[in-house]
Protein backbone atom coordinates (compact mmCIF):
# COMPACT_ATOMS: atom_id res chain seq x y z
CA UNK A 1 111.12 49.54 161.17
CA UNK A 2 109.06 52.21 163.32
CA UNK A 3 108.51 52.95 166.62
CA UNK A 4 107.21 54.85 168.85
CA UNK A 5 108.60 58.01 171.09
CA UNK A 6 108.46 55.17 174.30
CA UNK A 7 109.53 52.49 172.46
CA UNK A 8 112.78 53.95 171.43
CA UNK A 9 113.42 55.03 174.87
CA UNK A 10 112.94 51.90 176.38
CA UNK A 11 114.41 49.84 173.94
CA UNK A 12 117.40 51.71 172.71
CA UNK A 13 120.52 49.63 172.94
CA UNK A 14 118.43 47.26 171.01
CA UNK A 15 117.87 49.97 168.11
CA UNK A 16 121.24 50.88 168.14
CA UNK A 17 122.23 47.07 167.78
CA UNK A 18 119.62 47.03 164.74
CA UNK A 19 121.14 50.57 163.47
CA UNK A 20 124.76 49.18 163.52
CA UNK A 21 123.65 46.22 161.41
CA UNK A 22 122.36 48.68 158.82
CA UNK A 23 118.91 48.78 159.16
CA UNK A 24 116.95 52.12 159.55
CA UNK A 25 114.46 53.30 162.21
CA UNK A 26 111.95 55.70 162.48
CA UNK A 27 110.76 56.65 165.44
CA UNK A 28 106.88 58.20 165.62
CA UNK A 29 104.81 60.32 168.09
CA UNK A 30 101.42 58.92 167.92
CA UNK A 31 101.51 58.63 163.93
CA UNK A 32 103.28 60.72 162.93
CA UNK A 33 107.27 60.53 162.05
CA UNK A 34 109.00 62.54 163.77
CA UNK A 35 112.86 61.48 163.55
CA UNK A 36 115.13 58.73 161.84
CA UNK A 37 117.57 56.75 163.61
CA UNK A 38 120.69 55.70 161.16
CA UNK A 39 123.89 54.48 161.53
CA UNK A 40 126.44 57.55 161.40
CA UNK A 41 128.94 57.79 158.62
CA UNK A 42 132.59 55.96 159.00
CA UNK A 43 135.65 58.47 160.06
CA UNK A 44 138.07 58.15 156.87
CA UNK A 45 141.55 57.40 157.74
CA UNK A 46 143.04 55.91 160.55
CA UNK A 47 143.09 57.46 163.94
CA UNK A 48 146.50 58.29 164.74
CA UNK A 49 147.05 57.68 168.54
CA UNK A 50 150.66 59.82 168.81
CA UNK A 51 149.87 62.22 166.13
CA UNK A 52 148.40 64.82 168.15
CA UNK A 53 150.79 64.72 171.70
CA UNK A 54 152.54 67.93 171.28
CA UNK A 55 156.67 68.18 172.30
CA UNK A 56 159.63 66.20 170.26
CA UNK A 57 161.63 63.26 171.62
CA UNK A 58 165.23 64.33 172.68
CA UNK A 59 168.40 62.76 170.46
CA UNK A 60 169.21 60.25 173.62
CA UNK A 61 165.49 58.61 173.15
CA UNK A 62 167.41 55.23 170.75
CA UNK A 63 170.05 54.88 173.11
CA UNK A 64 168.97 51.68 175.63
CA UNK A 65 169.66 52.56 179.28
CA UNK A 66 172.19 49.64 180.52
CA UNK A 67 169.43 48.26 182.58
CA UNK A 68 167.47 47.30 179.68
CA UNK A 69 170.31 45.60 178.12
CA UNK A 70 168.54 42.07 179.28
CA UNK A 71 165.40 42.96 176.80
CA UNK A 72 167.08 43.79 173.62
């Protein structure tokens, strides 16, 4: 698919929609191509939420306070 320079800024969210379904856009001033719009490449791996909060977890963290004893 092409478009235009106005057309893409009008009508983005509804490139990007057409982008993340795989297709390919190129987007034109006047005739002539001037810049591709593609879906970028996946992350590998899974994000790890936790991994990157800095400190350790002191020795009482398994112990259950007595007022939690209802929710074990």
């Amino acid at each position: 698919m092409e478009v235009t320079v106005q057309e893409a800024k009008t009508q983005l969210s509804r490139l990007l929609r057409r982008v993340e379904a795989g297709e390919s856009i190129t987007i034109r001033r006047g005739r002539e191509p001037v810049a591709m719009l593609v879906r970028a490449p996946a992350k590998p791996g899974q994000r790890r939420i936790w991994g990157d909060v800095s400190g350790a977890l002191g020795p009482e963290f398994d112990e259950l306070p007595d007022d939690f004893a209802g929710y074990a």
